[in-house]
C-alpha atoms as a PDB file:
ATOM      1  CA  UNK A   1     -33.280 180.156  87.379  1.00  0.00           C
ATOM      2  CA  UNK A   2     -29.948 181.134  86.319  1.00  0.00           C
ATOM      3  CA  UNK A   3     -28.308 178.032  87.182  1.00  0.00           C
ATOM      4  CA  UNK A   4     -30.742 176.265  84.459  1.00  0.00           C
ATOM      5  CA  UNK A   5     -30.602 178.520  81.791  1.00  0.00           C
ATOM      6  CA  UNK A   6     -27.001 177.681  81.904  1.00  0.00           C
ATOM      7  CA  UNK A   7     -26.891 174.835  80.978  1.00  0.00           C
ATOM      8  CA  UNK A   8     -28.727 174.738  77.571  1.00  0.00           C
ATOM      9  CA  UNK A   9     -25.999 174.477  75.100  1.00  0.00           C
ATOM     10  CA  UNK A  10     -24.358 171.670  77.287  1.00  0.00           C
ATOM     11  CA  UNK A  11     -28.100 169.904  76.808  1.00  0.00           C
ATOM     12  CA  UNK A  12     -28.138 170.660  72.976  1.00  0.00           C
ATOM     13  CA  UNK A  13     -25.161 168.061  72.799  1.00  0.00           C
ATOM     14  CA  UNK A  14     -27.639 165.215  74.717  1.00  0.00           C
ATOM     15  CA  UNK A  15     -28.838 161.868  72.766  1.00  0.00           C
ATOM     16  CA  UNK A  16     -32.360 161.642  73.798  1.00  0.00           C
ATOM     17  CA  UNK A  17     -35.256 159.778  73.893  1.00  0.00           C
ATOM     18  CA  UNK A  18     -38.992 159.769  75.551  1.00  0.00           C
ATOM     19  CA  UNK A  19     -38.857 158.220  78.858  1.00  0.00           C
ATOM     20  CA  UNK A  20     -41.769 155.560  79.330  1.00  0.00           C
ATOM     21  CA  UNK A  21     -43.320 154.749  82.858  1.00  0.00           C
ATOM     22  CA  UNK A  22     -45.151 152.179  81.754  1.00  0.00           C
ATOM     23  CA  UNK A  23     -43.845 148.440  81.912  1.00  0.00           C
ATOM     24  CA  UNK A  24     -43.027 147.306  78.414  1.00  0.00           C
ATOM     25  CA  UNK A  25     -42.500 143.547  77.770  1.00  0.00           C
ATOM     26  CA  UNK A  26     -38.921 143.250  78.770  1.00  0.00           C
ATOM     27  CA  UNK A  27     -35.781 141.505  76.905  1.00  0.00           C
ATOM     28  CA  UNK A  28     -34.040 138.083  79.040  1.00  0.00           C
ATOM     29  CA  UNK A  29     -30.388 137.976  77.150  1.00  0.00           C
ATOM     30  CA  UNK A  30     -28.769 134.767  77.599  1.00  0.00           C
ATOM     31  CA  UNK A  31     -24.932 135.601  76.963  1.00  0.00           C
ATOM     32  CA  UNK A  32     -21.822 132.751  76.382  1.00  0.00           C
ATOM     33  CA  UNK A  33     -20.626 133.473  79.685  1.00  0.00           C
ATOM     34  CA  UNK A  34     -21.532 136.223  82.485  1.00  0.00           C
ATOM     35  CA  UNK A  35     -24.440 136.569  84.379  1.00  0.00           C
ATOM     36  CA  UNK A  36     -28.082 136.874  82.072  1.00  0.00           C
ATOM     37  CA  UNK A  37     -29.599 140.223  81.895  1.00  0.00           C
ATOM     38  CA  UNK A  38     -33.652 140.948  82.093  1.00  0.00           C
ATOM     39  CA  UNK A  39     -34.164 144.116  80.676  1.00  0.00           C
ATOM     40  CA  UNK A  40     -37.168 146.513  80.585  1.00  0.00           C
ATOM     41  CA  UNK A  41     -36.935 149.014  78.248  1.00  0.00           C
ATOM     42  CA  UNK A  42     -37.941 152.557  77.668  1.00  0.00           C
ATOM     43  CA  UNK A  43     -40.414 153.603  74.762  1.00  0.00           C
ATOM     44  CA  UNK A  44     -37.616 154.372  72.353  1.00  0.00           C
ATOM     45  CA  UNK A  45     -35.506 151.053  73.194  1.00  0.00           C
ATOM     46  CA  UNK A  46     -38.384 148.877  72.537  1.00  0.00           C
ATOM     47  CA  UNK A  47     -39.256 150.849  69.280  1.00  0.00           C
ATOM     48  CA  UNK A  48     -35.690 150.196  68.263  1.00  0.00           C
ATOM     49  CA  UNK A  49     -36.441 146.114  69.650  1.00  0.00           C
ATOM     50  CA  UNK A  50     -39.344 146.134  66.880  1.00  0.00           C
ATOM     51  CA  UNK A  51     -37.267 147.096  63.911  1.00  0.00           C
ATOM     52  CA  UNK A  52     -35.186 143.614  64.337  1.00  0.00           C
ATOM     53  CA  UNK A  53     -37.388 141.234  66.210  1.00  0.00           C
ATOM     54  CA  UNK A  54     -41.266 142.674  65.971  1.00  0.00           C
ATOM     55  CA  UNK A  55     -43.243 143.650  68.732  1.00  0.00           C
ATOM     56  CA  UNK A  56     -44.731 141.664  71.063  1.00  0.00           C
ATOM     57  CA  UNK A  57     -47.361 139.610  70.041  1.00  0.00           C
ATOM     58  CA  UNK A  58     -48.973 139.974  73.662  1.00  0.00           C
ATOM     59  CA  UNK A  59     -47.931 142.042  76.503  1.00  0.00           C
ATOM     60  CA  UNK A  60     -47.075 138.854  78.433  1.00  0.00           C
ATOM     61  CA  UNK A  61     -44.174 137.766  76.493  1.00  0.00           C
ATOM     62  CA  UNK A  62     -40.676 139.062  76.451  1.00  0.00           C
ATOM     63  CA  UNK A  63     -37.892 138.486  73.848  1.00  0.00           C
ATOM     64  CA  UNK A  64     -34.962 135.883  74.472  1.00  0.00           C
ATOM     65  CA  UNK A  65     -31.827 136.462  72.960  1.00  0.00           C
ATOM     66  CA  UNK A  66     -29.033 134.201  72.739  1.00  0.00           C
ATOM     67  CA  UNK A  67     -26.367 134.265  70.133  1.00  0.00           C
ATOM     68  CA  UNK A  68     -27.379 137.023  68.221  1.00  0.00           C
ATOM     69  CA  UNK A  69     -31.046 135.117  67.823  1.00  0.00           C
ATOM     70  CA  UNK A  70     -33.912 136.530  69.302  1.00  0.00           C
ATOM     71  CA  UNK A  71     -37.319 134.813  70.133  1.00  0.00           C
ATOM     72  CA  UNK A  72     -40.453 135.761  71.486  1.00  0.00           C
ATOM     73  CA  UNK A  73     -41.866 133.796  74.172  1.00  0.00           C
ATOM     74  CA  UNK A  74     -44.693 133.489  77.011  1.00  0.00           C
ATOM     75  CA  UNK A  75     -43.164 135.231  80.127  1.00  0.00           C
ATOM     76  CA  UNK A  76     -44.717 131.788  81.480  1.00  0.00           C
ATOM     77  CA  UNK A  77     -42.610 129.824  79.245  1.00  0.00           C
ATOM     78  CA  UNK A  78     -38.823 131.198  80.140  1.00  0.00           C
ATOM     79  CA  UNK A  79     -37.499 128.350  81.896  1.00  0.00           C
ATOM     80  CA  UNK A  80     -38.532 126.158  79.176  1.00  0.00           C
ATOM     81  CA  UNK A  81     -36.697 128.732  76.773  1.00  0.00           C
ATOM     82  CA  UNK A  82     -33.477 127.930  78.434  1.00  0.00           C
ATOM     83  CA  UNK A  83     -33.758 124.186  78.525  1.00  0.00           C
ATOM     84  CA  UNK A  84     -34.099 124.867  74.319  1.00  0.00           C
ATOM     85  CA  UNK A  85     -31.500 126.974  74.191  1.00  0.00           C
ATOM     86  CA  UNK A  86     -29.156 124.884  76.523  1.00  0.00           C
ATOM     87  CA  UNK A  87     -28.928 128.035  79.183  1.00  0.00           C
ATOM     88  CA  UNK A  88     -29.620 127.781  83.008  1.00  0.00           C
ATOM     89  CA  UNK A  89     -29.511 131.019  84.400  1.00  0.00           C
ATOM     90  CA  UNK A  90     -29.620 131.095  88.507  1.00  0.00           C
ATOM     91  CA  UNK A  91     -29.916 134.841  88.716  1.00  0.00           C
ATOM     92  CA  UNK A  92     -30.826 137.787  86.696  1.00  0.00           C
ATOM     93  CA  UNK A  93     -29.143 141.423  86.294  1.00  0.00           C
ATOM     94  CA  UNK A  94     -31.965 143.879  86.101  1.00  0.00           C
ATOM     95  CA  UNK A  95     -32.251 147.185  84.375  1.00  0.00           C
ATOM     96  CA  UNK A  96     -35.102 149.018  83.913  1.00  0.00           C
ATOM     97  CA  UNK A  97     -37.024 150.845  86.381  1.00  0.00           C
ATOM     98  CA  UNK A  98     -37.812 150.085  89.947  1.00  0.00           C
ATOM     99  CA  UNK A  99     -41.189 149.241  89.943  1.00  0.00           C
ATOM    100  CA  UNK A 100     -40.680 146.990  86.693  1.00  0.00           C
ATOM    101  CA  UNK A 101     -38.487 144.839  88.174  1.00  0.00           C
ATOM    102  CA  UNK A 102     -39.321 140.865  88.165  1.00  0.00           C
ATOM    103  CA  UNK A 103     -40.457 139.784  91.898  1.00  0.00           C
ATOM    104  CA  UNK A 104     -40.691 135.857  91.134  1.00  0.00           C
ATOM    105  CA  UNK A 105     -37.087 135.686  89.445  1.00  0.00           C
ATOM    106  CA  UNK A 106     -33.209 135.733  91.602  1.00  0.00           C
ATOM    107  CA  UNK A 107     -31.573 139.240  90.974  1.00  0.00           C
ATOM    108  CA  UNK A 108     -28.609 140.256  91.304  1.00  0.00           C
ATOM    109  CA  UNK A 109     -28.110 142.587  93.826  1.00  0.00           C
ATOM    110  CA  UNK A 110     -26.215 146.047  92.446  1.00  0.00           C
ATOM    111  CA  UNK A 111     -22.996 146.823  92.956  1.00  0.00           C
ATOM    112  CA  UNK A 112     -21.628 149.526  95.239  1.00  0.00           C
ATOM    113  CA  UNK A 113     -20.437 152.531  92.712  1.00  0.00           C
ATOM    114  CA  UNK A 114     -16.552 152.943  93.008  1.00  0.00           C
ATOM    115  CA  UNK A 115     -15.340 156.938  92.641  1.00  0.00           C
ATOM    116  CA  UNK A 116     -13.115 156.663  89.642  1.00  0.00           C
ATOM    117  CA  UNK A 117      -9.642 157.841  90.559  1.00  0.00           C
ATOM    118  CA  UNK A 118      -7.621 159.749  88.229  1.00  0.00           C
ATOM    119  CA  UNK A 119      -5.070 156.924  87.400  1.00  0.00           C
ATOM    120  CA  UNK A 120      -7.693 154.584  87.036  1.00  0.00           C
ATOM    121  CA  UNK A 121      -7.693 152.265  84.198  1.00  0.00           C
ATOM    122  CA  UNK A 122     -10.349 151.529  81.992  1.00  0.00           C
ATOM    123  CA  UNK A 123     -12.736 148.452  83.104  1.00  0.00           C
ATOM    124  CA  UNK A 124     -13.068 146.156  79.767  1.00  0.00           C
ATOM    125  CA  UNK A 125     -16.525 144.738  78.927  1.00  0.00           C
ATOM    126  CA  UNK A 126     -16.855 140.930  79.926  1.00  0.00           C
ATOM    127  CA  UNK A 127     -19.272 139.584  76.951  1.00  0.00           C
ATOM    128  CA  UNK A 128     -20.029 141.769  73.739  1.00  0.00           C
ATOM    129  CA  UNK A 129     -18.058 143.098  71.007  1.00  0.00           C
ATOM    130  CA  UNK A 130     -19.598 145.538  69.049  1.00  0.00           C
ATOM    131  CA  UNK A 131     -18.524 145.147  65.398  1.00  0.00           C
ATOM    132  CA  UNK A 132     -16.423 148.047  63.502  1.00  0.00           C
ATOM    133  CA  UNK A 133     -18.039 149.457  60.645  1.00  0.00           C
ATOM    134  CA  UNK A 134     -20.163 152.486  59.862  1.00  0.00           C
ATOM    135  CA  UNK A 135     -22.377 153.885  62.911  1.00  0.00           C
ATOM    136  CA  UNK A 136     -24.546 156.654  63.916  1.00  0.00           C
ATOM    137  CA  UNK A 137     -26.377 157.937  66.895  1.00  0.00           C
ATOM    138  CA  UNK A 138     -30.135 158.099  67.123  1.00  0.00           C
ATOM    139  CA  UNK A 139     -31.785 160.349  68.917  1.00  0.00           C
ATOM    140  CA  UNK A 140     -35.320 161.763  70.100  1.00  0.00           C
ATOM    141  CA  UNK A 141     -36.680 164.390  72.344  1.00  0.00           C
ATOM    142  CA  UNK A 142     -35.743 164.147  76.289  1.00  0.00           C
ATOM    143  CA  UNK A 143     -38.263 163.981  78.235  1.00  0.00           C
ATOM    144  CA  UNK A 144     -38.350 166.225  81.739  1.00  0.00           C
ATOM    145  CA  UNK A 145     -38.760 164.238  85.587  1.00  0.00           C
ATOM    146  CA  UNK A 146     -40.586 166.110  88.040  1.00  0.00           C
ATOM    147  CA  UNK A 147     -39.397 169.714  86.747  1.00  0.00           C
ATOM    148  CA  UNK A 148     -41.601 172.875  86.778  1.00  0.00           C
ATOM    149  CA  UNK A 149     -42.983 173.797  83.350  1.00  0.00           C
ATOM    150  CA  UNK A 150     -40.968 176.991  83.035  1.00  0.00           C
ATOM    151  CA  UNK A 151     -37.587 175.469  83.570  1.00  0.00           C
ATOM    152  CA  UNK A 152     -38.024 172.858  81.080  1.00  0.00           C
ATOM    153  CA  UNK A 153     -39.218 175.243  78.631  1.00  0.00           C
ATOM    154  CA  UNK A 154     -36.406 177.050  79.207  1.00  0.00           C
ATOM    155  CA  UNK A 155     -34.506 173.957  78.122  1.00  0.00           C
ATOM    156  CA  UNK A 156     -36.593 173.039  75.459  1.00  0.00           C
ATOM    157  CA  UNK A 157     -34.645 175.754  72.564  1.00  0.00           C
ATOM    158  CA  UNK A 158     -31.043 174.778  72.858  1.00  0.00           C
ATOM    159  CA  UNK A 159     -32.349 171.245  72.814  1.00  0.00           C
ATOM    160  CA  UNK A 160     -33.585 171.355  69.156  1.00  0.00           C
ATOM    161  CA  UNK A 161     -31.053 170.674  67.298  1.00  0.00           C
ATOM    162  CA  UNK A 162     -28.148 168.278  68.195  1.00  0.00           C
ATOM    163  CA  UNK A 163     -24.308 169.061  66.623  1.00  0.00           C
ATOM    164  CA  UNK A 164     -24.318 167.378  63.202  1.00  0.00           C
ATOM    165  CA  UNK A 165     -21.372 165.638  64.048  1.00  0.00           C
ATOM    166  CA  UNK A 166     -23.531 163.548  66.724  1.00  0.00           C
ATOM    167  CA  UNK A 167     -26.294 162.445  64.056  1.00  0.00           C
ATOM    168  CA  UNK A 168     -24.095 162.318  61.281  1.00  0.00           C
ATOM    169  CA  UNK A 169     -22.781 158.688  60.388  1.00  0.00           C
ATOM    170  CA  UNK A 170     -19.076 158.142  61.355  1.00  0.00           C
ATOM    171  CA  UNK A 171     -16.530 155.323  60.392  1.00  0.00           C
ATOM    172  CA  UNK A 172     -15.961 153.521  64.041  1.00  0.00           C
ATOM    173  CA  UNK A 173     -12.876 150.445  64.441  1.00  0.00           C
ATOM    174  CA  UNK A 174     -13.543 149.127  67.735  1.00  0.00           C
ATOM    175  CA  UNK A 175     -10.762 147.314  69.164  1.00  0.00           C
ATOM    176  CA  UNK A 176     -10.901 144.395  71.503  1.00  0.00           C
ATOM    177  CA  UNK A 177     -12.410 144.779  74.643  1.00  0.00           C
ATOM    178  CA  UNK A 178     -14.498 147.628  73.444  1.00  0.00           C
ATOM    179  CA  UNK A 179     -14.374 150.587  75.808  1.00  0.00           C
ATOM    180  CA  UNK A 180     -16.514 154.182  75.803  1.00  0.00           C
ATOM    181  CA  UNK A 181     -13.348 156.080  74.559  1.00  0.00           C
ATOM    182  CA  UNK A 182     -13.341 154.740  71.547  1.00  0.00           C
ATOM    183  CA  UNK A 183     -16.724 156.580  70.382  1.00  0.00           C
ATOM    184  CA  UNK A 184     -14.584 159.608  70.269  1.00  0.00           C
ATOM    185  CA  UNK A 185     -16.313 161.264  73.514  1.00  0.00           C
ATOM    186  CA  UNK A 186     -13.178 162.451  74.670  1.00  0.00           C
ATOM    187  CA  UNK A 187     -14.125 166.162  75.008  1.00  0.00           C
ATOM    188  CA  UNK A 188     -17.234 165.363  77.370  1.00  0.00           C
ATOM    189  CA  UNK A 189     -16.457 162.303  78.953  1.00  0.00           C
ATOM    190  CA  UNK A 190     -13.653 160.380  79.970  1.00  0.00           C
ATOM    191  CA  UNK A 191     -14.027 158.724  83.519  1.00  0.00           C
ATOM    192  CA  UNK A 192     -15.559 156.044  82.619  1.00  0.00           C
ATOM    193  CA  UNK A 193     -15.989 153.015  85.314  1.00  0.00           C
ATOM    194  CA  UNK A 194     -17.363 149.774  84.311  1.00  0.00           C
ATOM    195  CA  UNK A 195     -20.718 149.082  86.600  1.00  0.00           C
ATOM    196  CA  UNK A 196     -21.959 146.034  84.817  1.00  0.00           C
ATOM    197  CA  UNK A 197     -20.827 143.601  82.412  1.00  0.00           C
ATOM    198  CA  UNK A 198     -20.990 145.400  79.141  1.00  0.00           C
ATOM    199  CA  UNK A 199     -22.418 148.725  81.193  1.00  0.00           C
ATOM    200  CA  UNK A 200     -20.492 151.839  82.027  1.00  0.00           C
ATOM    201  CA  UNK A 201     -20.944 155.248  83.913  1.00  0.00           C
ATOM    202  CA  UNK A 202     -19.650 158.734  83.768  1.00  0.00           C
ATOM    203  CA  UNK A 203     -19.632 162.014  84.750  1.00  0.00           C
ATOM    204  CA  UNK A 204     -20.635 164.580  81.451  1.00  0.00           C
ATOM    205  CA  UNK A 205     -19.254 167.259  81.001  1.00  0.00           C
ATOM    206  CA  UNK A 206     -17.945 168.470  84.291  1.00  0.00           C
ATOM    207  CA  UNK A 207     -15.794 171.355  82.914  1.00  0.00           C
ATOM    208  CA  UNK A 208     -19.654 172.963  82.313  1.00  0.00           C
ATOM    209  CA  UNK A 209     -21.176 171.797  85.428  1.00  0.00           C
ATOM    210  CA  UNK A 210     -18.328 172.862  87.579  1.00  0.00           C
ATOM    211  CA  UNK A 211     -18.647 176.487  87.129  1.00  0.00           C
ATOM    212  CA  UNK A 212     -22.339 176.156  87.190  1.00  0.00           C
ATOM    213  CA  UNK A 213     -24.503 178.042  91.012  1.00  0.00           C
ATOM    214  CA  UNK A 214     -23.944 175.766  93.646  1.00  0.00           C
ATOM    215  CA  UNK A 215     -26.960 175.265  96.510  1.00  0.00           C
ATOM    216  CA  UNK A 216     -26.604 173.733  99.931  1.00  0.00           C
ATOM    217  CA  UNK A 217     -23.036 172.418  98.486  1.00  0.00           C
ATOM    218  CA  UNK A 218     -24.471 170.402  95.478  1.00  0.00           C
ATOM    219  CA  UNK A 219     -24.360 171.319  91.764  1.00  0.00           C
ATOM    220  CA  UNK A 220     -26.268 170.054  88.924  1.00  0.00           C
ATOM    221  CA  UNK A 221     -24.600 167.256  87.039  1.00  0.00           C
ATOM    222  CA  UNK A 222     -25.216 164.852  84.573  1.00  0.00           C
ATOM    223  CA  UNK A 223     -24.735 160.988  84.846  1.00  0.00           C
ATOM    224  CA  UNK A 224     -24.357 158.876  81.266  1.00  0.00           C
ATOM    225  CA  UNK A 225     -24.619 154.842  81.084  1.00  0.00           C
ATOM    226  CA  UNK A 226     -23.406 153.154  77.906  1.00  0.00           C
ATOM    227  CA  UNK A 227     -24.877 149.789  77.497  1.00  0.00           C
ATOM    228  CA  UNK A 228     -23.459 147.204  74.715  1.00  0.00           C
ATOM    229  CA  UNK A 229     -26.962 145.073  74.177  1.00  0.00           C
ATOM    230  CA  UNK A 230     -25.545 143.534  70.968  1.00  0.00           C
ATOM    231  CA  UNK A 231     -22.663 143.494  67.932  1.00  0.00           C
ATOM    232  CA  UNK A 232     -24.552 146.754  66.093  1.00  0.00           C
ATOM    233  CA  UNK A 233     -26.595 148.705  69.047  1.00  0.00           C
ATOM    234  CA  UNK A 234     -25.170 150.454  71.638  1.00  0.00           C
ATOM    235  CA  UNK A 235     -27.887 152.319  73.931  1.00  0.00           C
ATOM    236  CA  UNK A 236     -26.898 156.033  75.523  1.00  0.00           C
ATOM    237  CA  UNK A 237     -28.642 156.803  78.597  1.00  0.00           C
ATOM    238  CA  UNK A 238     -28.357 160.671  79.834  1.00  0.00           C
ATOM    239  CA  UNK A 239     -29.717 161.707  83.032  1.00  0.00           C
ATOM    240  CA  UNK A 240     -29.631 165.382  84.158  1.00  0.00           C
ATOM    241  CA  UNK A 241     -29.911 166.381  87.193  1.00  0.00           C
ATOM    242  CA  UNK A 242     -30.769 169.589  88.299  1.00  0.00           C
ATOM    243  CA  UNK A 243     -30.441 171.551  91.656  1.00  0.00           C
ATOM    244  CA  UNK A 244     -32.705 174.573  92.129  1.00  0.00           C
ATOM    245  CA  UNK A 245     -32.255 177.604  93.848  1.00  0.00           C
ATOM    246  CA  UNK A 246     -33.842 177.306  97.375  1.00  0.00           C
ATOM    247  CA  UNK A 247     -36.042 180.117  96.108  1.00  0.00           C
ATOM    248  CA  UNK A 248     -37.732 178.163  92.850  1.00  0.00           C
ATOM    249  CA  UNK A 249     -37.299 174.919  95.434  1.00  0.00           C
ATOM    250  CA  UNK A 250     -40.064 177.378  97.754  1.00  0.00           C
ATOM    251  CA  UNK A 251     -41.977 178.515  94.630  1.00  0.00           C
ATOM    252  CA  UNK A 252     -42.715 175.382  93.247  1.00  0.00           C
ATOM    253  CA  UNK A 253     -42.850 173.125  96.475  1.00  0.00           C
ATOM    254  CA  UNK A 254     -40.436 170.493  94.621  1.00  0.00           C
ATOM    255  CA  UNK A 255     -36.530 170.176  94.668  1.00  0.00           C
ATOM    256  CA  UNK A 256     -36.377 167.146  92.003  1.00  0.00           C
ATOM    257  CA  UNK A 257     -35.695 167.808  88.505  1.00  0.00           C
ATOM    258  CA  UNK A 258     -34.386 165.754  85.713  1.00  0.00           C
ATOM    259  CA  UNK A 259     -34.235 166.000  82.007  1.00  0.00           C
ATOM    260  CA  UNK A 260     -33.973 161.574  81.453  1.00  0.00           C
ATOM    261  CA  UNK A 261     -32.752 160.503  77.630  1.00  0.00           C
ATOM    262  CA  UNK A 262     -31.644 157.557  75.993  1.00  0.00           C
ATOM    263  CA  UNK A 263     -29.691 157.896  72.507  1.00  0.00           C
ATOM    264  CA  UNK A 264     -28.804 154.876  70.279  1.00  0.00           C
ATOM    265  CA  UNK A 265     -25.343 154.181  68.654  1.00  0.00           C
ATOM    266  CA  UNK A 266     -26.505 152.069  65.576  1.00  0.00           C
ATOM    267  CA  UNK A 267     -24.408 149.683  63.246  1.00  0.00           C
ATOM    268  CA  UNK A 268     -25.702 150.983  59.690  1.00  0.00           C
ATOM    269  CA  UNK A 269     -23.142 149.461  57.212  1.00  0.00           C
ATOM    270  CA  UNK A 270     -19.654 148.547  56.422  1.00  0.00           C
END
């Protein structure tokens, strides 16, 4: 149990969020140019949805975006959305989980992950620009992924209270293309590699997780995706993963746990 306890004031520096299994009624983004995105989202990104566009008016329809416009419409009724809006998609790039995912619509398949090198460059966004101005970072309680009780109780205090310099609102200037670094993250993250248009992926924190127990030659780590969805909301995805000791692994008859979060970087004035 060492190996978790460990790691709580590493986790008290998490955005978070509750993780929803259900299938919400997803978001279709129509962009200018790159490949459309059909997104299901978590309980907190769909909460965040309603304060701009509403909630769905039925659990068949999703919202269409395009151009900073957003519309609700019959799942039924999306090609007919596009001929409106003057898009034709011919594939989709899905996020959301597995079993969400639409089976009567072309996906994209995912690309392979590339090991960021140390002289790597950054990897610039290909659509949107979030807007300078004044922004701050949501957040709500994580929510724990196939862990015993006792080890994600033993989370639960140092994950209380997040820094106030995370939840306190900060002056951002984003230059152009807008990259991770500049939401001053320097100190735990900064291998960033870009795995979707507007999407990127890093390894938190690894100065903590590298001295943490290791067990059959893995270590616990955590994984964060940063997802542009439009000029003033930037979602923050933090997945945790931990690796037991081979004795809680016998005690509890389970080796997966993961403490799943998703923070939101909001425009909230000039």
């Amino acid at each position: 149990m060492q190996c978790v306890l460990g790691f709580t004031a590493g986790l008290a520096l998490l955005p978070a969020s509750v993780f929803a299994a259900e299938c919400l009624p997803a978001s279709v983004h129509f962009p200018a140019d790159g490949p459309a995105e059909y997104l299901v989202p978590d309980a907190d990104e769909a909460a965040l949805r309603a304060q701009t566009h509403g909630a769905a008016p039925r659990v068949d329809h999703v919202l269409v975006t395009h151009e900073d416009e957003g519309y609700w419409v019959p799942r039924t009724e999306l090609d007919a959305a596009q001929v409106v809006l003057g898009t034709s998609a011919e594939s989709f790039r899905y996020r959301g989980p597995d079993h969400c995912a639409p089976t009567d619509l072309p996906l994209d398949p995912l690309e392979a992950e590339i090991a960021p090198t140390e002289d790597s460059a950054p990897v610039a966004a290909s659509g949107l620009q979030p807007q300078s101005g004044l922004w701050k970072l949501e957040a709500t309680p994580v929510q724990f992924e196939g862990c015993p009780d006792v080890i994600g109780q033993s989370m639960a205090g140092g994950m209380a209270a997040l820094p106030a310099e995370a939840t306190t609102p900060q002056h951002l200037t984003f230059q152009t293309p807008f990259h991770p670094s500049q939401l001053r993250m320097q100190q735990y993250a900064s291998s960033w590699r870009s795995t979707a248009p507007n999407q990127w992926v890093t390894r938190a924190m690894e100065d903590v997780f590298s001295q943490s127990p290791a067990y059959g030659g893995k270590r616990s780590y955590m994984e964060w995706t940063l997802t542009v969805h439009d000029t003033s909301r930037i979602s923050h995805r933090s997945e945790l993963y931990v690796v037991m000791p081979p004795e809680a692994v016998a005690a509890f008859k389970t080796d997966h746990c993961a403490a799943i979060s998703t923070g939101h970087w909001i425009r909230v004035g000039d």
